[in-house]
Protein backbone atom coordinates (compact mmCIF):
# COMPACT_ATOMS: atom_id res chain seq x y z
CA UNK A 1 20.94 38.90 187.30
CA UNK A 2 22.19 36.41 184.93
CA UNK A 3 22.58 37.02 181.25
CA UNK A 4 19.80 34.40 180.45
CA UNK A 5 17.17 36.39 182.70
CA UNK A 6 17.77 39.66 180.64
CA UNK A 7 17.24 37.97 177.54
CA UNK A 8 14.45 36.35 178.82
CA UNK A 9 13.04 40.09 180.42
CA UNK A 10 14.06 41.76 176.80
CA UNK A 11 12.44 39.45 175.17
CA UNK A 12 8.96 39.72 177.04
CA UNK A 13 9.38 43.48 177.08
CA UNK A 14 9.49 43.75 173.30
CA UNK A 15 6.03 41.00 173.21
CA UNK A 16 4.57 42.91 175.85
CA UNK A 17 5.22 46.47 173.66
CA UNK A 18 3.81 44.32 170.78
CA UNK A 19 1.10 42.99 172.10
CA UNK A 20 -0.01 46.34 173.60
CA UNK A 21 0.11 48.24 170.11
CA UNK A 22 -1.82 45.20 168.47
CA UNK A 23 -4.55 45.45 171.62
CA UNK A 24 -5.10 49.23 171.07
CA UNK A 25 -5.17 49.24 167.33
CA UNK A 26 -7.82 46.48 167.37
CA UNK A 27 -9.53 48.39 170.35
CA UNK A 28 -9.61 51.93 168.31
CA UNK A 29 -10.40 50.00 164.68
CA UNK A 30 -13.57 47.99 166.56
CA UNK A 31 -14.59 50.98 168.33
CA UNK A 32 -14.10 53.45 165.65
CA UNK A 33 -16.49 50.44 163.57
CA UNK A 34 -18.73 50.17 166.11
CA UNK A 35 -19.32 53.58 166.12
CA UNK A 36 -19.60 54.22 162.32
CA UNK A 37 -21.95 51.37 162.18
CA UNK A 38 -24.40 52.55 164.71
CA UNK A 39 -24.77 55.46 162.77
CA UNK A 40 -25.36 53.75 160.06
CA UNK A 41 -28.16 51.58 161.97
CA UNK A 42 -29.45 55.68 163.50
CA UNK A 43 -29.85 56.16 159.86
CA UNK A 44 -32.05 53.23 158.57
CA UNK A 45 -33.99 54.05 162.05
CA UNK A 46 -34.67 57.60 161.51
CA UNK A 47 -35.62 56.59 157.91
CA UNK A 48 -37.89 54.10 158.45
CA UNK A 49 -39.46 55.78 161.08
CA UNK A 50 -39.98 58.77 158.81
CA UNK A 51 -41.74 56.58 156.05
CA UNK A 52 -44.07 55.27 158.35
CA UNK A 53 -45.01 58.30 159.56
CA UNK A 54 -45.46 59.87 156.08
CA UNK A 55 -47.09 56.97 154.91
CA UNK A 56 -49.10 55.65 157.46
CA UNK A 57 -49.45 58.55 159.49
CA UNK A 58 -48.29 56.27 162.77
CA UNK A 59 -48.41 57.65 165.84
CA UNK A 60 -45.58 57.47 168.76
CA UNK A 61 -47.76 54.43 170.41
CA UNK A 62 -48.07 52.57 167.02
CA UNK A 63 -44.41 53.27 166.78
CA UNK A 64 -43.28 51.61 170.03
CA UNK A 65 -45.40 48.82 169.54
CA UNK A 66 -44.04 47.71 165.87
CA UNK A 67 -40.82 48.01 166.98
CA UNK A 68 -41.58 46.22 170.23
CA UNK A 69 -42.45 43.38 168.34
CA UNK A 70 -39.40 43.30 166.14
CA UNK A 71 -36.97 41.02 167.35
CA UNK A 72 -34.04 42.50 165.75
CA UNK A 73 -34.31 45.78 167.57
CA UNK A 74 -32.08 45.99 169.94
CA UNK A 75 -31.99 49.35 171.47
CA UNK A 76 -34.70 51.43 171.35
CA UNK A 77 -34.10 55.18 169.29
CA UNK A 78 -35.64 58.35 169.61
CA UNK A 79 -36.47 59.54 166.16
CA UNK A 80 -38.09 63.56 166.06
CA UNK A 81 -39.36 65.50 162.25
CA UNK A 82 -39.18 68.49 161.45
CA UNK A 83 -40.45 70.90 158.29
CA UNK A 84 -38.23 73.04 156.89
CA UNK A 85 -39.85 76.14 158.98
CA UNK A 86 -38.17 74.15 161.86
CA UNK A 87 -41.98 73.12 162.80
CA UNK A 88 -42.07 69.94 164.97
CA UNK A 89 -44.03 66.78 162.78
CA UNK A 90 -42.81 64.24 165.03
CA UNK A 91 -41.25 62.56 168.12
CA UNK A 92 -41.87 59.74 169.45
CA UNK A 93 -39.63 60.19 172.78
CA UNK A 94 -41.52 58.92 176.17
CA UNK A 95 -39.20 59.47 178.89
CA UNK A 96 -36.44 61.60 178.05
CA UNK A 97 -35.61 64.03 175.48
CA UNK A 98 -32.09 62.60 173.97
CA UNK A 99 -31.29 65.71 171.49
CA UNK A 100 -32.29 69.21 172.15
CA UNK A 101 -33.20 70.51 168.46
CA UNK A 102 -32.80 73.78 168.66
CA UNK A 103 -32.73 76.64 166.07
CA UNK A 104 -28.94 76.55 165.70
CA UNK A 105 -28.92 72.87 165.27
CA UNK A 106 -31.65 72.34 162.92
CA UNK A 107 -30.26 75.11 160.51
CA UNK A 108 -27.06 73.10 160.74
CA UNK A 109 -28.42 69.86 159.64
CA UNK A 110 -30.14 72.01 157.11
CA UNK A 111 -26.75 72.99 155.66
CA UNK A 112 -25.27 69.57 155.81
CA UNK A 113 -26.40 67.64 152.77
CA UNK A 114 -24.53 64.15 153.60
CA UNK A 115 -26.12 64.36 157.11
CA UNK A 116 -24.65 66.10 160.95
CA UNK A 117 -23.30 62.73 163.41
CA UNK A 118 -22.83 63.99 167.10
CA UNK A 119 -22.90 62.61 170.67
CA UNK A 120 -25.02 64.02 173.63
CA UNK A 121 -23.46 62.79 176.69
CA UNK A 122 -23.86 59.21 176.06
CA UNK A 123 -25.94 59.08 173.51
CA UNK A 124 -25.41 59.21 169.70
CA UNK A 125 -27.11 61.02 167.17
CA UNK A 126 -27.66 61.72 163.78
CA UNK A 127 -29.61 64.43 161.75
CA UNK A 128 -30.24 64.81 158.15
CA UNK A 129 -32.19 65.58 155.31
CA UNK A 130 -35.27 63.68 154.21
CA UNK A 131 -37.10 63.80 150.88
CA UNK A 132 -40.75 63.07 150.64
CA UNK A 133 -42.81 64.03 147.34
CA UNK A 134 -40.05 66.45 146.85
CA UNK A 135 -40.52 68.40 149.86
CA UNK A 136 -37.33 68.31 152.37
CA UNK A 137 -37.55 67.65 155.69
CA UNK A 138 -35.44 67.50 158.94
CA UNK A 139 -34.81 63.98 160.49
CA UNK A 140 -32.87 63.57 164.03
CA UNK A 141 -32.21 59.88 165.54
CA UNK A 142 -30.48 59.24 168.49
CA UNK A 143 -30.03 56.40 171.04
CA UNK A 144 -27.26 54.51 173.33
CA UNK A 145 -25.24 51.92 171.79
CA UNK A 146 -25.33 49.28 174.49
CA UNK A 147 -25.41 46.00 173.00
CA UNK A 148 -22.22 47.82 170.54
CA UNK A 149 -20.61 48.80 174.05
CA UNK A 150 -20.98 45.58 175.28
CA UNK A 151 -19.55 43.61 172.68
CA UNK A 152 -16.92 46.50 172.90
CA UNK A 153 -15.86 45.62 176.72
CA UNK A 154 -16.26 42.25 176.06
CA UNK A 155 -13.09 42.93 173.08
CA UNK A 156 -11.20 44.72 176.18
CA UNK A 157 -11.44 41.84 178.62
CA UNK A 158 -10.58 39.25 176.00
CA UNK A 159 -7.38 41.01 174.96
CA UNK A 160 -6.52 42.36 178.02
CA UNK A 161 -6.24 38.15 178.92
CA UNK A 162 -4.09 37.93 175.62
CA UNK A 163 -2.01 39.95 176.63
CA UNK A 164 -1.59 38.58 180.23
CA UNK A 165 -0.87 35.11 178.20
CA UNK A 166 1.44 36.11 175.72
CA UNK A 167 3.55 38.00 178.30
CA UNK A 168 4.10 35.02 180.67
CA UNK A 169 4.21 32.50 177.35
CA UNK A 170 6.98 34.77 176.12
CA UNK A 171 9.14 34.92 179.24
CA UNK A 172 8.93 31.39 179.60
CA UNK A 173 10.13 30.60 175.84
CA UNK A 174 12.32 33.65 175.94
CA UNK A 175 14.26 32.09 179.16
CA UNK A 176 14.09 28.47 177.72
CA UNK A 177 15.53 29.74 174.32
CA UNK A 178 18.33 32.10 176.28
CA UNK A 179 18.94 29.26 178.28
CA UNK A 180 19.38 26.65 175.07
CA UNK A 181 21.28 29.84 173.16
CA UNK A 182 24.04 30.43 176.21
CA UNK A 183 24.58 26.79 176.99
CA UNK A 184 28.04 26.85 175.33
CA UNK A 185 28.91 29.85 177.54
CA UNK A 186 27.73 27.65 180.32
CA UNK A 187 29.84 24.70 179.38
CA UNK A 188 32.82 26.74 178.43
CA UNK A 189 32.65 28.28 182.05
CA UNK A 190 32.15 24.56 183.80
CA UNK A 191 35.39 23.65 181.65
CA UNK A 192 37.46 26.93 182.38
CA UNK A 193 36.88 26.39 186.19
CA UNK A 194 39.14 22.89 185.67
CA UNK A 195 42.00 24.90 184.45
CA UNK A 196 44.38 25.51 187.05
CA UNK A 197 47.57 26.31 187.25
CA UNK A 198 48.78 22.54 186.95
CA UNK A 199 46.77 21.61 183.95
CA UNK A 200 47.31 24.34 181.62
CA UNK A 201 47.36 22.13 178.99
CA UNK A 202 43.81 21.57 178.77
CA UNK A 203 42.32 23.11 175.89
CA UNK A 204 38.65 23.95 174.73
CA UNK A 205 37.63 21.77 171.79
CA UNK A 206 34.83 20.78 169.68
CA UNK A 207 33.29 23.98 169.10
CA UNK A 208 32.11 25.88 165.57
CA UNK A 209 34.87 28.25 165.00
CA UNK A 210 32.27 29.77 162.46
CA UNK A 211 29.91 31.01 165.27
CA UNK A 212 30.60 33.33 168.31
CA UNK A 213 30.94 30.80 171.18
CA UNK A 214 33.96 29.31 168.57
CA UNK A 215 35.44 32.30 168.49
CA UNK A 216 35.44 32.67 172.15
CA UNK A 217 36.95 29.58 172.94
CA UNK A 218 39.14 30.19 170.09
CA UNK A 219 40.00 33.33 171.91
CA UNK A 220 40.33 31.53 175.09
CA UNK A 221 42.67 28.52 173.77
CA UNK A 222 44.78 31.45 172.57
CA UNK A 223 45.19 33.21 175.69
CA UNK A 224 45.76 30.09 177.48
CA UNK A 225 48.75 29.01 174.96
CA UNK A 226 50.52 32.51 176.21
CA UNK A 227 49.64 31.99 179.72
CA UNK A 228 50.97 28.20 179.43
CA UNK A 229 54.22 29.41 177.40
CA UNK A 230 54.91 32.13 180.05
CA UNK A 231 54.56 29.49 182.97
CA UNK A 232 57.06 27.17 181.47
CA UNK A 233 59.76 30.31 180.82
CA UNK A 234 58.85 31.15 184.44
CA UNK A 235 59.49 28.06 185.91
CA UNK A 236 62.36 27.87 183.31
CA UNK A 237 63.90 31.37 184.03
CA UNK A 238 63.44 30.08 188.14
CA UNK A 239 65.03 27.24 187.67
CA UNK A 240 68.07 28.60 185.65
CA UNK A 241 68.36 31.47 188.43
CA UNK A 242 68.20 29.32 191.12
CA UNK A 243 70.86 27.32 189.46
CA UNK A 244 72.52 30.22 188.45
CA UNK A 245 72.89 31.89 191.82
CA UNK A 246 73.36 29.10 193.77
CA UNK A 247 76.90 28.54 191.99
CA UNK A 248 78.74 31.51 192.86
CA UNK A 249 76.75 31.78 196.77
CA UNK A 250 78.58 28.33 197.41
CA UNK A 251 82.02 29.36 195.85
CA UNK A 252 82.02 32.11 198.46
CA UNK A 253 80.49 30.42 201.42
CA UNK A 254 82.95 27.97 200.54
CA UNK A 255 86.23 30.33 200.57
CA UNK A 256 84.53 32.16 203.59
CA UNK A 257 84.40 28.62 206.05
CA UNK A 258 87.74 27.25 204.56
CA UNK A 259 89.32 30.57 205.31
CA UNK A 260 87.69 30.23 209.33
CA UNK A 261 88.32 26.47 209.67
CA UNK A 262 91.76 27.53 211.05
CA UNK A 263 93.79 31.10 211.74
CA UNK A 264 95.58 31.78 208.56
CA UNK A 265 98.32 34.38 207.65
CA UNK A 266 97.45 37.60 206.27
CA UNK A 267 98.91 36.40 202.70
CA UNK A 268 96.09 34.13 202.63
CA UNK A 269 93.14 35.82 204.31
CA UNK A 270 94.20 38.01 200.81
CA UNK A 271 93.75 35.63 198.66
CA UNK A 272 90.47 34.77 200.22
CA UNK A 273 89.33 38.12 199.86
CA UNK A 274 90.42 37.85 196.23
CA UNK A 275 88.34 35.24 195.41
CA UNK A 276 85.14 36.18 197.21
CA UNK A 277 85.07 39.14 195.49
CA UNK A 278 85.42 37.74 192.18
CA UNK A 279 82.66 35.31 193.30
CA UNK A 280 80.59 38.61 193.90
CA UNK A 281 81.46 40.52 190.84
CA UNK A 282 80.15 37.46 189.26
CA UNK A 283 76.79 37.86 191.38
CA UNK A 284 76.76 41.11 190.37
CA UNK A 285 76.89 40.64 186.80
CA UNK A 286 74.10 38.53 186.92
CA UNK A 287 72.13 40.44 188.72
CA UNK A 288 72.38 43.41 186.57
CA UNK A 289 72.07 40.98 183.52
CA UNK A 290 68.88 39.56 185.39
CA UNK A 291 67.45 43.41 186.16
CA UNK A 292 68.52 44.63 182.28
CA UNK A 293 66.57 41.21 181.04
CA UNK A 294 63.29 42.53 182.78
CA UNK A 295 63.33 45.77 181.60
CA UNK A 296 64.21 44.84 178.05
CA UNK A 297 60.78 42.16 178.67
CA UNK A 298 58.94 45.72 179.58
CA UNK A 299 55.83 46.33 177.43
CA UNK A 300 56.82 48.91 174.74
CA UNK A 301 53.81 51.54 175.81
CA UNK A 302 55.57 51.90 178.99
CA UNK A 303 59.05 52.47 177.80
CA UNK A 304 60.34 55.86 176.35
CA UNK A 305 61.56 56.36 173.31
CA UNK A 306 63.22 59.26 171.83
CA UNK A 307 64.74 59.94 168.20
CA UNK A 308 68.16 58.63 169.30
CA UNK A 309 71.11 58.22 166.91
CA UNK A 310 72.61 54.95 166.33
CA UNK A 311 76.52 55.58 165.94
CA UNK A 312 75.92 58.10 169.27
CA UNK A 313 75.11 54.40 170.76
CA UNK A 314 77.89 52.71 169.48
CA UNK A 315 80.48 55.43 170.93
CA UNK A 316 78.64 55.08 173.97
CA UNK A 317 78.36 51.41 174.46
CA UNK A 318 82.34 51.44 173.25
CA UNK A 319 83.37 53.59 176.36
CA UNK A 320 81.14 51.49 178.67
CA UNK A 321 82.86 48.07 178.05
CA UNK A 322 86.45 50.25 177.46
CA UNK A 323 85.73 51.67 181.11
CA UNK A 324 85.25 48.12 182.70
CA UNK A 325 87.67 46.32 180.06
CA UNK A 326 90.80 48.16 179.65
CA UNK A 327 92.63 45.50 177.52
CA UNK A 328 90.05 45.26 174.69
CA UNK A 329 90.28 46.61 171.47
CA UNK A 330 87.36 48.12 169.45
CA UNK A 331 87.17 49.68 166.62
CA UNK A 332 83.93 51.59 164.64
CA UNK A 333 84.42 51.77 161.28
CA UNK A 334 82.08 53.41 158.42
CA UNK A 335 81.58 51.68 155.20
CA UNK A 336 80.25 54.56 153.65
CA UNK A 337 79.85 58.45 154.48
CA UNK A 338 77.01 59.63 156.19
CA UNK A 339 75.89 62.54 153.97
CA UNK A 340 72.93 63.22 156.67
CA UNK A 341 72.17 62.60 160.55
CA UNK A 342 68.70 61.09 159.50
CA UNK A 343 70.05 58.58 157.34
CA UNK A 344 71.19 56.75 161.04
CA UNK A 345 68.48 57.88 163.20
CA UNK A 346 66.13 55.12 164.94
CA UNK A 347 63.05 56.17 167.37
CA UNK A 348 64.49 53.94 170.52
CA UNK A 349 65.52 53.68 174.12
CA UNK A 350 69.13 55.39 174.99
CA UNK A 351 69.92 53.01 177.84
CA UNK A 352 68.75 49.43 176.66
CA UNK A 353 70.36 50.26 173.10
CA UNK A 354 73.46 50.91 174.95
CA UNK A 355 73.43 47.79 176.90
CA UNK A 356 73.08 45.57 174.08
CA UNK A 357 75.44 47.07 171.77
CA UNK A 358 77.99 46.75 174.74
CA UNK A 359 76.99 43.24 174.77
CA UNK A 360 77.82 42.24 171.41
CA UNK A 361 80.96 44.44 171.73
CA UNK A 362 82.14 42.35 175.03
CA UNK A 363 81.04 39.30 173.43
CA UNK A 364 83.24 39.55 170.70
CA UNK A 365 86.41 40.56 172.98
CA UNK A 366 85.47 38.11 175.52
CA UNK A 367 85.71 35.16 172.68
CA UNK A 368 89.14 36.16 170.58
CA UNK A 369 92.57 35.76 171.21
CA UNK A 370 93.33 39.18 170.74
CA UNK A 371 90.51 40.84 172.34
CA UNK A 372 89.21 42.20 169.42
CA UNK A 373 85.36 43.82 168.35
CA UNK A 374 85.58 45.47 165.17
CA UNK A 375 81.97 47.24 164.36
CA UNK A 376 81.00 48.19 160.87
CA UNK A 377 77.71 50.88 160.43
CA UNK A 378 75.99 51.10 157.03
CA UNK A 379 73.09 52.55 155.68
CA UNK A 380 70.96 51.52 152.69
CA UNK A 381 67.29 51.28 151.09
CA UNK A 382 66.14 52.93 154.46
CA UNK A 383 67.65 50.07 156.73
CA UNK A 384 70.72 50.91 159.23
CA UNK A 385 73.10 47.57 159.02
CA UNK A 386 75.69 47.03 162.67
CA UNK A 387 77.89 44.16 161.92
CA UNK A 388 79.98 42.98 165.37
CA UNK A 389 82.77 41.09 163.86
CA UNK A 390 85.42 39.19 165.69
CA UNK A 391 88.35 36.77 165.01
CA UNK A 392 87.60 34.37 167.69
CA UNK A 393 86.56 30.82 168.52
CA UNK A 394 83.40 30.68 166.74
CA UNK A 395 79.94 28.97 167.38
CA UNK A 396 78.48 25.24 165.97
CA UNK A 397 76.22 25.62 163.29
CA UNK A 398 74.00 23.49 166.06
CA UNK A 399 74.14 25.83 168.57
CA UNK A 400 73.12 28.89 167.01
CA UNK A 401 69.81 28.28 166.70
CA UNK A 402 69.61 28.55 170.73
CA UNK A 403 72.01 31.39 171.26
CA UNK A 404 69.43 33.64 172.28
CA UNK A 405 67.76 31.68 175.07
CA UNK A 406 68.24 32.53 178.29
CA UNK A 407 70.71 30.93 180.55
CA UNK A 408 72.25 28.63 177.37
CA UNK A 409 75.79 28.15 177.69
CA UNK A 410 77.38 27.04 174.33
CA UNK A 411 80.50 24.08 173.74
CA UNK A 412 82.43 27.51 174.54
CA UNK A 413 81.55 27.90 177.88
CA UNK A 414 84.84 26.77 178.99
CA UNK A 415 86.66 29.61 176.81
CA UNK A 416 85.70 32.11 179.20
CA UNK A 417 82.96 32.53 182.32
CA UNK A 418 79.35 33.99 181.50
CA UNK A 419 76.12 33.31 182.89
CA UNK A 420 73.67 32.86 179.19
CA UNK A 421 71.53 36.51 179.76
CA UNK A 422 73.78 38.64 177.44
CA UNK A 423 72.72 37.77 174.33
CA UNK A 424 68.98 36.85 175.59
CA UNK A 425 68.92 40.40 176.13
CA UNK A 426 70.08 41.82 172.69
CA UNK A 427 67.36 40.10 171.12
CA UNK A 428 65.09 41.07 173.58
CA UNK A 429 66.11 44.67 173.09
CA UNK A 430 66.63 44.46 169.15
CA UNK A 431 63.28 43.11 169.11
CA UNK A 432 61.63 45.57 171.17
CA UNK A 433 63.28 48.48 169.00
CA UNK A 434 61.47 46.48 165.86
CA UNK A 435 64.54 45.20 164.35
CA UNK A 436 66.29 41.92 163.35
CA UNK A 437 69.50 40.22 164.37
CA UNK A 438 70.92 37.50 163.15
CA UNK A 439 74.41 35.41 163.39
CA UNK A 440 77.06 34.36 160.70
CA UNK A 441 80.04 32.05 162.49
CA UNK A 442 82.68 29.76 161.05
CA UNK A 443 84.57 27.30 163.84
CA UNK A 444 87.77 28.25 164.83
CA UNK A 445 87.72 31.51 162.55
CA UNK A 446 85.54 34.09 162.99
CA UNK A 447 81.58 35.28 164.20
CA UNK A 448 79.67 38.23 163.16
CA UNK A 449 76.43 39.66 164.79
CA UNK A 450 74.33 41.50 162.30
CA UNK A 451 71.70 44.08 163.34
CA UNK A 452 69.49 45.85 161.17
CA UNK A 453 67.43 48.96 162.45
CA UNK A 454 64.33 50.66 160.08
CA UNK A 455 65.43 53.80 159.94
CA UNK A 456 62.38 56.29 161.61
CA UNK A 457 63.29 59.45 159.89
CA UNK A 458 64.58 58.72 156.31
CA UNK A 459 66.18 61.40 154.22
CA UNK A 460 64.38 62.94 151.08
């Protein structure tokens, strides 16, 4: 069931509930009048009867035929007198005998100065007290309300139809106002369904941001400016793999047919070897570099962290490129003393801090003369400072700003083979351990790679 059809059935529920309440209270007010007004009209009835009789000294017939005549008497009551001895005086009943006055009630009416109202089966009836040259006597007057009853049903069937009406007349407007209410949501559907993957650029406009359909296709243009931003580094990173891979898969295709175009001596099938399996240790380091760049891309919820300590890291990441890089030099060095372990404790991942710190230590080898990565931990107002110094080639002041994309290869890429992921990935992994790094290099001289960490557990 569409949203517009439970409106709609809401909306006729809560007029129906209304309507209902308003029927009954106007039923129970008009009968509750209709009954307190025939009482009223028992009343003038069983007093005007009484007069006559005291008066005139009518008799039953003479009774029935004034009020025969009289046009404004409807139903026809049964009026009976009594003394105070309980003695019968009058009663003009000629069929039936509506009230049964017996002891028990007349002493009761006796006792009740404003006057007894009661129903018998049908019928109602009053009794009271009547006054005539000081002497009191008993009246009773009873008699069925049907022209009151009438008009009462009458009340029924006419707001039973109201009811009927306003029901239907509200589940029409209710479905014709959902339906005017949600046509936004209609239209913003119609457009969504001619987004596709090839037009991502199309955007939801001309809405009231100050209402909720604005803020939904607020919400939607927002989600559709990530989706669009991660297709293009998708089709980028693709494209830069593909490009990527392809490179080193020809080099050793390439050595492999040359080497089978003709027999060869063993000194060369060597040298073959030699170079297809520096064309796959280059494979190999980008794959790992492409494997390390998707987990550093991992949402943070789903990665572990621990209370790790940062210099730990550094010792760690120094072995790692040591292990793999005999001929480089690196040294740690402390500007200041460390009175307490907390002071360089971050909440972080053991294995992707390791990675990049390696990176920025093989970067800095891989680009000086002398091989050289010296690393410099501080501490101060809560913030752990790495600086990853070298005396090297340097970067252009335009390049920097695009160090950290993937696959970019600087003015430098001749210096030295590299495939662009290493320092994509620092970032990545500085930024997913909530800190900042940024890059200080003068051409021909020197670069330095600072990293700053919020320390987790500060000392007091």
């Amino acid at each position: 069931m569409k949203i517009r059809s439970k409106i709609a059935l809401r909306y006729t529920a809560v007029t129906a509930i209304l309507m209902l309440t308003f029927a009954i209270i106007v039923f129970f007010v008009s009968s509750k009048d209709r009954e307190k007004e025939f009482y009223e009209d028992l009343k003038k009835e069983g007093i005007s009867k009484a007069n006559l009789y005291f008066e005139a000294k009518a008799t039953p017939e003479v009774m029935h035929s004034i009020y025969k005549n009289n046009i404004e008497y409807i139903n026809e009551v049964e009026v009976a007198i009594y003394d105070e001895n309980f003695g019968l005086l009058y009663h003009d009943a000629k069929d039936i005998d509506i009230v049964k006055e017996t002891p028990q009630l007349l002493e009761k009416i006796l006792n009740t100065p404003k006057g007894l109202s009661f129903y018998e089966d049908k019928y109602q009836a009053i009794g009271f007290l009547f006054t005539h040259h000081d002497t009191d006597y008993i009246v009773t007057a009873a008699a069925y309300d049907g022209y009151g009853f009438t008009k009462l049903n009458s009340l029924i069937r006419t707001l039973f139809i109201l009811c009927v009406i306003s029901i239907l007349l509200s589940f029409i407007i209710g479905y014709i106002l959902a339906k005017r209410a949600l046509k936004p949501v209609t239209e913003i559907s119609d457009k969504m369904k001619d987004i596709t993957a090839n037009n991502l650029n199309l955007r939801l406009l001309r809405y009231n941001e100050n209402d909720e359909f604005g803020e939904l296709a607020a919400s939607f243009n927002k989600a559709l400016d990530i989706i669009e931003s991660s297709f293009e580094s998708q089709k980028m990173f693709v494209s830069n793999v593909s490009h990527e891979l392809r490179t080193p898969l020809a080099a050793l295709i390439g050595e492999i047919d040359f080497a089978l175009l003709k027999d060869r001596s063993s000194e060369e099938y060597k040298d073959t070897l030699i170079n297809s399996r520096q064309d796959t240790n280059r494979l190999i380091r980008l794959l790992n570099g492409l494997l390390d760049l998707a987990k550093a891309s991992y949402d943070e919820s789903k990665i572990s962290m621990n209370i790790i300590r940062v210099d730990e890291m550094l010792l760690d990441a120094r072995e790692l490129v040591l292990k793999g890089n005999p001929d480089y030099n690196i040294e740690l060095l402390f500007n200041q003393e460390i009175g307490d372990d907390s002071e360089i404790t971050i909440k972080g991942n053991e294995y992707l801090l390791r990675m990049a710190f390696a990176n920025l230590m093989e970067n800095n080898c891989k680009f000086s003369a002398n091989k050289t990565s010296t690393v410099y931990i501080s501490y101060y107002n809560n913030k752990i400072v790495v600086q990853f110094s070298d005396t090297g080639i340097g970067i252009p002041e335009n390049e920097v700003e695009h160090l950290f994309t993937p696959f970019f290869r600087g003015s430098n890429k001749t210096f030295v083979q590299g495939n662009g992921i290493g320092l994509a990935l620092v970032k990545r992994v500085i930024t997913l351990h909530k800190g900042n790094i940024s890059l200080k290099s003068v051409v021909g001289e020197s670069s330095t790679f600072t990293v700053e960490f919020k320390n987790t557990h500060p000392s007091t």
